[in-house]
Protein backbone atom coordinates (compact mmCIF):
# COMPACT_ATOMS: atom_id res chain seq x y z
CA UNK A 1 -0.60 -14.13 -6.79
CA UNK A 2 2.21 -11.37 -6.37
CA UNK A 3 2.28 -9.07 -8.90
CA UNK A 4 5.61 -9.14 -11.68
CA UNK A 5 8.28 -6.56 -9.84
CA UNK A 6 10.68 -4.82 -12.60
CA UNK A 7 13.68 -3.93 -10.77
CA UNK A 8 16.92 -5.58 -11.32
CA UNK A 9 16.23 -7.48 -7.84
CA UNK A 10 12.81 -7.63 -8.07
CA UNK A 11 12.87 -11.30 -8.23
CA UNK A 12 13.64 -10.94 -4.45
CA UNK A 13 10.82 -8.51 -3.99
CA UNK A 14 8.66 -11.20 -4.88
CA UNK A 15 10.10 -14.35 -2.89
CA UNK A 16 10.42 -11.80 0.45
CA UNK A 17 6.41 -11.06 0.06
CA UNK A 18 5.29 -14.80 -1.00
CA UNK A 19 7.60 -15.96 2.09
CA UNK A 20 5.28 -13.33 3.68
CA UNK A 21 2.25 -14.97 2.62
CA UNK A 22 3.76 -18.32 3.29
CA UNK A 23 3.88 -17.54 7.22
CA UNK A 24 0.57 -16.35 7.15
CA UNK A 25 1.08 -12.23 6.80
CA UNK A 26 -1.62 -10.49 4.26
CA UNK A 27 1.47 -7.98 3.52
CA UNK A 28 -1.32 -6.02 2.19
CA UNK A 29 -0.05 -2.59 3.02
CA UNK A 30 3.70 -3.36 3.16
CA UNK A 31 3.22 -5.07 -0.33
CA UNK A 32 1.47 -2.09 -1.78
CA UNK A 33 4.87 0.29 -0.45
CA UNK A 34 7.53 -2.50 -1.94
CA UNK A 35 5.35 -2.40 -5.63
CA UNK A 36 6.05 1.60 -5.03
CA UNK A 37 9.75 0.91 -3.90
CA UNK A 38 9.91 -1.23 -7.24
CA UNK A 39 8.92 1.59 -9.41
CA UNK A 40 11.16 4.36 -7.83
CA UNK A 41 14.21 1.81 -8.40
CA UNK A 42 13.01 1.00 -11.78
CA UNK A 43 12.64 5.15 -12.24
CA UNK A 44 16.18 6.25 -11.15
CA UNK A 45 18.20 3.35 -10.91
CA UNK A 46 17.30 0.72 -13.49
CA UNK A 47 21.01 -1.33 -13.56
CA UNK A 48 21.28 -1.51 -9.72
CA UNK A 49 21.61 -5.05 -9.32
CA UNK A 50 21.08 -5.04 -5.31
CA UNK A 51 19.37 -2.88 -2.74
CA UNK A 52 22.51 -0.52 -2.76
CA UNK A 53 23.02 1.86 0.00
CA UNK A 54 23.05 4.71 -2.72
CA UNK A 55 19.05 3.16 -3.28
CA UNK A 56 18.87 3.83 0.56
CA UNK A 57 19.96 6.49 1.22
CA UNK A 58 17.72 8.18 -2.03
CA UNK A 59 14.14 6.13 -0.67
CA UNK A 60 14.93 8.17 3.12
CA UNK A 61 14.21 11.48 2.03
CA UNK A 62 10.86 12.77 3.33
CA UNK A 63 8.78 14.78 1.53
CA UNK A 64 7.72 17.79 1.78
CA UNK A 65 4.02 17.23 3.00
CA UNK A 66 4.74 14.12 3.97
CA UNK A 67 4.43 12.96 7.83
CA UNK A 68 7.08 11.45 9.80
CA UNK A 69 4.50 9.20 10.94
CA UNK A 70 3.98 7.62 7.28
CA UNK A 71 7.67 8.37 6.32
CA UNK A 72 8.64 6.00 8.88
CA UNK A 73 5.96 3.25 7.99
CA UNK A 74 7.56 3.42 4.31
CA UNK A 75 10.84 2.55 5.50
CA UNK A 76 9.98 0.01 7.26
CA UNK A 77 8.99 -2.63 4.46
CA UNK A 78 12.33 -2.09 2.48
CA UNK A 79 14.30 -2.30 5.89
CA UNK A 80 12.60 -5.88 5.84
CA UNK A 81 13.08 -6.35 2.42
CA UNK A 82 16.99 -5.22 2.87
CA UNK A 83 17.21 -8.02 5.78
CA UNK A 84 15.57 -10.88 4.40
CA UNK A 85 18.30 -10.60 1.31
CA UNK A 86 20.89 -10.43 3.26
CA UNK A 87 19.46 -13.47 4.69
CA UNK A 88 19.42 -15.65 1.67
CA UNK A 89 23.09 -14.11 0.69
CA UNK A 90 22.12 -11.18 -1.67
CA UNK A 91 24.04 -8.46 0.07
CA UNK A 92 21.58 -5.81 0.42
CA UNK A 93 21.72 -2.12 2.73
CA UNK A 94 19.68 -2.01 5.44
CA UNK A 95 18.51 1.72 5.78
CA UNK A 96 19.48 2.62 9.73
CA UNK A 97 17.39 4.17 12.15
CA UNK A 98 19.28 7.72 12.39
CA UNK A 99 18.28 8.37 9.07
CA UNK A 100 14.61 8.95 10.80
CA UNK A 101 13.45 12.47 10.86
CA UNK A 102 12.76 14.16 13.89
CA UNK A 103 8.98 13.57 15.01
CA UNK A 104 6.47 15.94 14.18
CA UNK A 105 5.36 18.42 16.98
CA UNK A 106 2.67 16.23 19.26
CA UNK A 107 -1.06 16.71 18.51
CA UNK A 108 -2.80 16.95 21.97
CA UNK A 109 -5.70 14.94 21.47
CA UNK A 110 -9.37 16.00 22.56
CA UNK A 111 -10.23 13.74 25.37
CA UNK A 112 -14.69 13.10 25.12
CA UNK A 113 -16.17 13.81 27.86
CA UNK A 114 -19.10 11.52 28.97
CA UNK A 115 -21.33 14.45 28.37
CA UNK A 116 -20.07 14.51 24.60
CA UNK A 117 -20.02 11.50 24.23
CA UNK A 118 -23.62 10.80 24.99
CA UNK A 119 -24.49 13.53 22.78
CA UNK A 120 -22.60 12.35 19.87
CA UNK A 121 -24.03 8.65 20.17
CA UNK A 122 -27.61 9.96 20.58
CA UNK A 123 -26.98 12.19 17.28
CA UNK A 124 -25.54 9.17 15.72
CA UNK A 125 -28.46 6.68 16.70
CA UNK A 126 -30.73 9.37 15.29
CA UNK A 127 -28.78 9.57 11.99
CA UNK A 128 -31.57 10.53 9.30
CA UNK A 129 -32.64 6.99 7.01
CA UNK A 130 -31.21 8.11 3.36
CA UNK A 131 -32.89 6.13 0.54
CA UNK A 132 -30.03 6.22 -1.63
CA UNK A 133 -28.01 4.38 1.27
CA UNK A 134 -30.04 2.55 2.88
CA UNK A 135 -28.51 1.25 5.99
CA UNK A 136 -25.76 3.90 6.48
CA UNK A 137 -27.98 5.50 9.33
CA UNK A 138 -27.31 1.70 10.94
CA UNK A 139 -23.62 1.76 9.97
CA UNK A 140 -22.61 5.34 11.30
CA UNK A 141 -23.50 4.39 15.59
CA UNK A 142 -21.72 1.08 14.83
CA UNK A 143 -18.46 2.22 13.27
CA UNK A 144 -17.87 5.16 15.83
CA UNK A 145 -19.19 2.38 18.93
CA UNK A 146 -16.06 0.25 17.86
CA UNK A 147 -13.64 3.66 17.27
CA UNK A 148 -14.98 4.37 21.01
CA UNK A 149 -15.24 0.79 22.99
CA UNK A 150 -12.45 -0.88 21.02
CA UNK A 151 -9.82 1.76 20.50
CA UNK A 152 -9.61 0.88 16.69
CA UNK A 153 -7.99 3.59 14.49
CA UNK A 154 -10.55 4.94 11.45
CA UNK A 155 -8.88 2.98 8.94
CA UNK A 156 -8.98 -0.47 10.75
CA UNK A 157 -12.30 -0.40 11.57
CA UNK A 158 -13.74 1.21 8.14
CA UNK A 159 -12.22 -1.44 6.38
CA UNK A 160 -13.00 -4.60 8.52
CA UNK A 161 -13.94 -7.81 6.67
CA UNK A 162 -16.09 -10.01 8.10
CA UNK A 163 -14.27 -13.10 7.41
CA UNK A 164 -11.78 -11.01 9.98
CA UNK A 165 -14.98 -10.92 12.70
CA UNK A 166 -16.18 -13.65 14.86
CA UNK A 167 -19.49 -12.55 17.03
CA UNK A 168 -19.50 -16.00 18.90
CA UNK A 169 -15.96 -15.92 19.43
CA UNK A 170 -16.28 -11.98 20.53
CA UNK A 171 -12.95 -11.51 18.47
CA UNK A 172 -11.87 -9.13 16.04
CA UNK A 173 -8.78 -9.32 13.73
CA UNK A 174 -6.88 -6.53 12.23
CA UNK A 175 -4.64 -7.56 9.84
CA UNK A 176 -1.22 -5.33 9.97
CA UNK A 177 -2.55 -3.00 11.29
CA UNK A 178 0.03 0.21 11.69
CA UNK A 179 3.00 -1.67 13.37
CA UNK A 180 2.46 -4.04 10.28
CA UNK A 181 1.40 -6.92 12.60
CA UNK A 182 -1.71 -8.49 12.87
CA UNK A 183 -3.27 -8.10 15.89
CA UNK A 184 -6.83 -9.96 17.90
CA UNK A 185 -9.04 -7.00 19.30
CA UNK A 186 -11.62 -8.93 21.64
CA UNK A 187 -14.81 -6.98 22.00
CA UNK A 188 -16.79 -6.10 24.76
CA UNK A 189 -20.37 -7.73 25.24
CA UNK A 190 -22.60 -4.64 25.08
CA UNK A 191 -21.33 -4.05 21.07
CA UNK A 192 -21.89 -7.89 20.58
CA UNK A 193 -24.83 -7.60 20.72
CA UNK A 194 -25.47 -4.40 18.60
CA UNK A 195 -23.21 -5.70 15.97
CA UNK A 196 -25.41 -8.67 15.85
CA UNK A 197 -28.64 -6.38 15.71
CA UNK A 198 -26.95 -4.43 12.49
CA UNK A 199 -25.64 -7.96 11.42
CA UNK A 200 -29.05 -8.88 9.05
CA UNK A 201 -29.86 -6.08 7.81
CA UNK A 202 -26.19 -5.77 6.30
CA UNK A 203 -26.75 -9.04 4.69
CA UNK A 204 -30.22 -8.21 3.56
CA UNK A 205 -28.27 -4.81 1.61
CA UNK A 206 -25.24 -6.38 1.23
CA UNK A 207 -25.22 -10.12 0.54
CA UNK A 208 -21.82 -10.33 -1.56
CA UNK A 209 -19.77 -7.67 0.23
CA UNK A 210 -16.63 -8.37 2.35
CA UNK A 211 -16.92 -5.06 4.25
CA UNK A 212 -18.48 -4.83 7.94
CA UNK A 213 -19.21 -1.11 6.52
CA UNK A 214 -20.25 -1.56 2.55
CA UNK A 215 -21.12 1.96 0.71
CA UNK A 216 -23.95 1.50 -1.48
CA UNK A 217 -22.28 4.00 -4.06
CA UNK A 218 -19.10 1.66 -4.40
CA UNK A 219 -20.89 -1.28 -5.26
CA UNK A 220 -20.15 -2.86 -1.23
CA UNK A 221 -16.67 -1.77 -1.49
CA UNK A 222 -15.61 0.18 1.54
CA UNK A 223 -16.07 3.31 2.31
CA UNK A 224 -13.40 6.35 2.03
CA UNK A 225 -12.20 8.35 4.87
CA UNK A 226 -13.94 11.30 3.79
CA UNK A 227 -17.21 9.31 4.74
CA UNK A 228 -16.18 8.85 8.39
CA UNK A 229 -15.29 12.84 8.54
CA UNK A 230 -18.51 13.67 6.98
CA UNK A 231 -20.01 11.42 9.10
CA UNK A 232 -18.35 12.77 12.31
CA UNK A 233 -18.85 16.28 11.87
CA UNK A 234 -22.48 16.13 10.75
CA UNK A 235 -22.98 14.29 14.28
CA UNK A 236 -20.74 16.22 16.51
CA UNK A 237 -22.15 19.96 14.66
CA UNK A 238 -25.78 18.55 15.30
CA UNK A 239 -24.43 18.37 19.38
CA UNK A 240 -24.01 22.29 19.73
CA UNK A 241 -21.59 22.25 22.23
CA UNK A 242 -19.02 25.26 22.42
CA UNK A 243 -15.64 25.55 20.45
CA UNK A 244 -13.71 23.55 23.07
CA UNK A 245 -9.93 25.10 23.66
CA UNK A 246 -7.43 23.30 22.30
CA UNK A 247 -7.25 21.18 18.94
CA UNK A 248 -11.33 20.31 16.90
CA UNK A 249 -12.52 16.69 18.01
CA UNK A 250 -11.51 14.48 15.23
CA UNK A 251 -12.59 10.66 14.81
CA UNK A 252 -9.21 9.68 16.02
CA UNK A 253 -9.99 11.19 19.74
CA UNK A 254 -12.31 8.22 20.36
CA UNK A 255 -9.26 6.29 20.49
CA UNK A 256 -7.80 8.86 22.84
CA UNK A 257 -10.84 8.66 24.80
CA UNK A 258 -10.78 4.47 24.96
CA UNK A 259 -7.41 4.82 26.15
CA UNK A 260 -7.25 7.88 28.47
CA UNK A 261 -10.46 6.33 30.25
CA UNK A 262 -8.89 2.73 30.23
CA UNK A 263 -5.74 3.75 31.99
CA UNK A 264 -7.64 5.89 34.17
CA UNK A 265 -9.66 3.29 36.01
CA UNK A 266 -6.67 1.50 36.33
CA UNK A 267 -4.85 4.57 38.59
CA UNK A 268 -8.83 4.94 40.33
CA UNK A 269 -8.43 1.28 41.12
CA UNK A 270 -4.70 1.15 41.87
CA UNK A 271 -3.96 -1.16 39.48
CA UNK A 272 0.11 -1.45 39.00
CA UNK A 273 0.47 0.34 35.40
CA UNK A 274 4.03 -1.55 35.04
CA UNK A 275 1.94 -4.96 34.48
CA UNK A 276 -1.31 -3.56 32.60
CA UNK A 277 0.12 -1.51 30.34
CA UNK A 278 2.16 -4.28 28.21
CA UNK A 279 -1.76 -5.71 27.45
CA UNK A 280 -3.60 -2.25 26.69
CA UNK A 281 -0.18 -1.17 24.01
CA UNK A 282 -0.88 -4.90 22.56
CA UNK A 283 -4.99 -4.22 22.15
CA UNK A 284 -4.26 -0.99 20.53
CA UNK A 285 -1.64 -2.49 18.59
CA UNK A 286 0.83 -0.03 19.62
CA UNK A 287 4.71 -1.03 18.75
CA UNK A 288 6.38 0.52 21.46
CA UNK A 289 5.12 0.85 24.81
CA UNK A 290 6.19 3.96 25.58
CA UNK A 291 3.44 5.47 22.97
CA UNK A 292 0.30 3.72 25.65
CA UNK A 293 2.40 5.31 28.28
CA UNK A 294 1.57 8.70 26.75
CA UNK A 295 -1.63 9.04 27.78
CA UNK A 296 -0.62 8.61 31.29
CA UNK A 297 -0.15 12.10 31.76
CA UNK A 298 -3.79 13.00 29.82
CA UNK A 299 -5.27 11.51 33.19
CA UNK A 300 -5.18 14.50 35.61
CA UNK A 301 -5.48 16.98 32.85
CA UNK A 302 -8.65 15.64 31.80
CA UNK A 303 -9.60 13.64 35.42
CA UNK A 304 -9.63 17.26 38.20
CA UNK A 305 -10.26 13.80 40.84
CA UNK A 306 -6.45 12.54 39.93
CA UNK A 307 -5.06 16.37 39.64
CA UNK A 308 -2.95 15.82 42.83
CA UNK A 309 -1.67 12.48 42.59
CA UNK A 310 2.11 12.05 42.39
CA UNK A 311 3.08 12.19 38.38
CA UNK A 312 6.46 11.13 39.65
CA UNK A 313 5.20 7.80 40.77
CA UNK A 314 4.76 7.22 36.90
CA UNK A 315 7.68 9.32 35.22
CA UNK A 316 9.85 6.79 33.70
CA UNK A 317 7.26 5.14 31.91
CA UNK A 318 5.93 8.84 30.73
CA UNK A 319 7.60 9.72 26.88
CA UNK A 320 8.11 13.43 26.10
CA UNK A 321 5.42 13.20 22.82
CA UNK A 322 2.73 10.99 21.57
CA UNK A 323 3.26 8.82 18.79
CA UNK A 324 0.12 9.64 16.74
C-alpha cells in the first residue's frame, strides 16, 4: 500500500509508484526519495499545483556534504516522476542533465592481492564464535565471499532476502539496485555450496527472518553498515600486513578486485573486451558501460605481466574517472 503523499500533486506521486509496482518494480529506494521529494514540496511550496520548474530547479542543489554520486541518484526518481506526468497530460519539468554537478575527484580503489586475500578469508573463517550472536562468525566469510566472487556492492548483499535467492537455480536477485533496476547476479558453484552449508544453521537462529544476514540484536532485521566496517577491519587488522600506498582497503575494493581480476583474464586470454564487457557492466549492474571500462586501465597497474601491452588498443573504451 503506498503511503498518503501531501503535495498539491501528490495524487500523481502515488499513481507513478503503484504503476511502478504494477510492472513489477519494488520502487523501494526510489519510493523512499519521492516520500522525501513530497515533504520538501509540501515544506517550501505548498500551492504548487505541478512539478514546476521553479520545484526543479530548488530539489538540484547539492549539499554541502552531500556526494555527487547520491545527488545524482536523488534526481533521478523525480526526473521519472516529471516524465510519467507529462505522460498522462499533467505538464510537469523534467530537471535536465546539465544541472549535474561535476563528479567528485576519482577514488583509486585498492586492488587485493591473492596474498591478501587469502589472509583476509582465513581471518574471516576463523572469526571468534560470540554467544550473544551466535552465527555471525558463519555470516562474516559468507557476506565478504559474495562482496569478492559476485562483485555485489555492501549494501546489496547485506540486505539480501532470501525470497530474492535461489540455491538450485544458482541465481541471485537484487532488486534496484544503484541504477534503480533490478538486476539477476548468477553465482558461481564453489559459494553454492557454502551458502548451502551456512543455509541451516540460519534457519535454526533465524526461522522468521527475511535477511540472508539477520543481526541477532535487531530482532533478524538486517544488519547496518557499520557492522560490515567493523567486521572488515577487525579481519583485515588481524592480517598484519603493511600500510599499503595509496587509499585504506575498504569493503567496496572486493568489488574492485572481482572486476579488475575478471577483465584481466579476459586480456590474459585475449578475449575481445568490445563483446564481454556489455555482460560484466550488466552483472555488476553498472548503468553505463563506460564505468566497467574503468577498470581497464587498473590491469597493468596492478598485473607487472600486462605492464607492456598496448593501452591504446583499449583507449576509446577507457573513461577519464571511475564512477564509484
Amino acid at each position: 500500500m503506498n503511503p498518503t503523499f501531501h503535495c498539491a500533486f501528490g495524487q500523481y506521486i502515488s499513481d507513478f509508484i503503484q504503476e511502478k509496482h504494477t510492472l513489477g518494480f519494488p520502487y523501494i529506494e526510489s519510493g523512499r526519495i519521492l516520500r522525501c521529494f513530497d515533504k520538501f514540496c509540501t515544506d517550501n511550496f505548498p500551492a504548487e499545483p505541478t512539478l514546476s520548474a521553479e520545484i526543479g530547479n530548488a530539489w538540484a542543489v547539492i549539499k554541502p556534504t552531500e556526494k555527487s554520486v547520491s545527488f545524482q541518484n536523488r534526481l533521478g526518481p523525480v526526473r521519472e516522476l516529471a516524465k510519467y506526468m507529462n505522460r498522462v497530460s499533467k505538464t510537469a519539468y523534467v530537471i535536465p542533465p546539465e544541472l549535474s554537478p561535476k563528479t567528485d575527484p576519482p577514488y583509486q580503489p585498492h586492488i587485493f592481492t591473492e596474498e591478501e586475500l587469502k589472509a583476509f578469508f582465513h581471518e574471516a573463517d576463523s572469526y571468534p564464535v560470540n554467544p550473544r550472536s551466535r552465527i555471525r562468525h558463519l555470516q562474516i566469510p559468507v557476506y565478504f565471499r559474495l562482496l569478492f566472487c559476485c562483485g555485489l556492492r555492501p549494501q546489496e548483499a547485506r540486505l539480501i532476502k532470501l525470497e530474492n535467492l535461489s540455491l538450485r537455480a544458482k541465481t541471485l536477485i537484487i532488486p534496484e539496485s544503484k541504477g534503480h533496476r533490478d538486476r539477476m547476479v548468477v553465482i558461481p558453484e564453489e559459494l553454492v555450496g557454502i551458502l548451502k552449508k551456512y543455509y541451516p544453521f540460519l534457519k535454526n537462529e533465524f526461522p522468521q527472518s527475511e535477511y540472508l544476514f539477520p543481526c541477532q540484536r535487531f530482532g533478524g532485521a538486517a544488519y547496518t553498515a557499520s557492522w560490515v566496517r567493523k567486521s572488515f577491519h577487525e579481519c583485515w587488522g588481524n592480517c598484519h600486513f603493511e600500510l599499503v600506498a595509496g587509499n585504506s582497503p575498504r569493503p567496496y575494493d572486493f568489488r574492485h578486485t572481482f572486476a579488475t581480476y575478471r577483465i584481466y583474464k579476459w586480456m590474459k586470454q585475449g578475449a575481445d573486451l568490445r563483446s564481454m564487457l556489455p555482460y560484466l557492466s550488466a552483472y555488476v549492474g553498472h548503468s553505463c558501460i563506460s564505468h566497467t571500462a574503468y577498470y581497464i586501465h587498473l590491469v597493468p597497474e596492478f598485473f607487472s605481466e600486462m605492464s607492456g601491452m598496448d593501452m591504446n588498443l583499449y583507449a576509446s573504451l577507457i573513461p577519464e574517472v571511475p564512477h564509484e
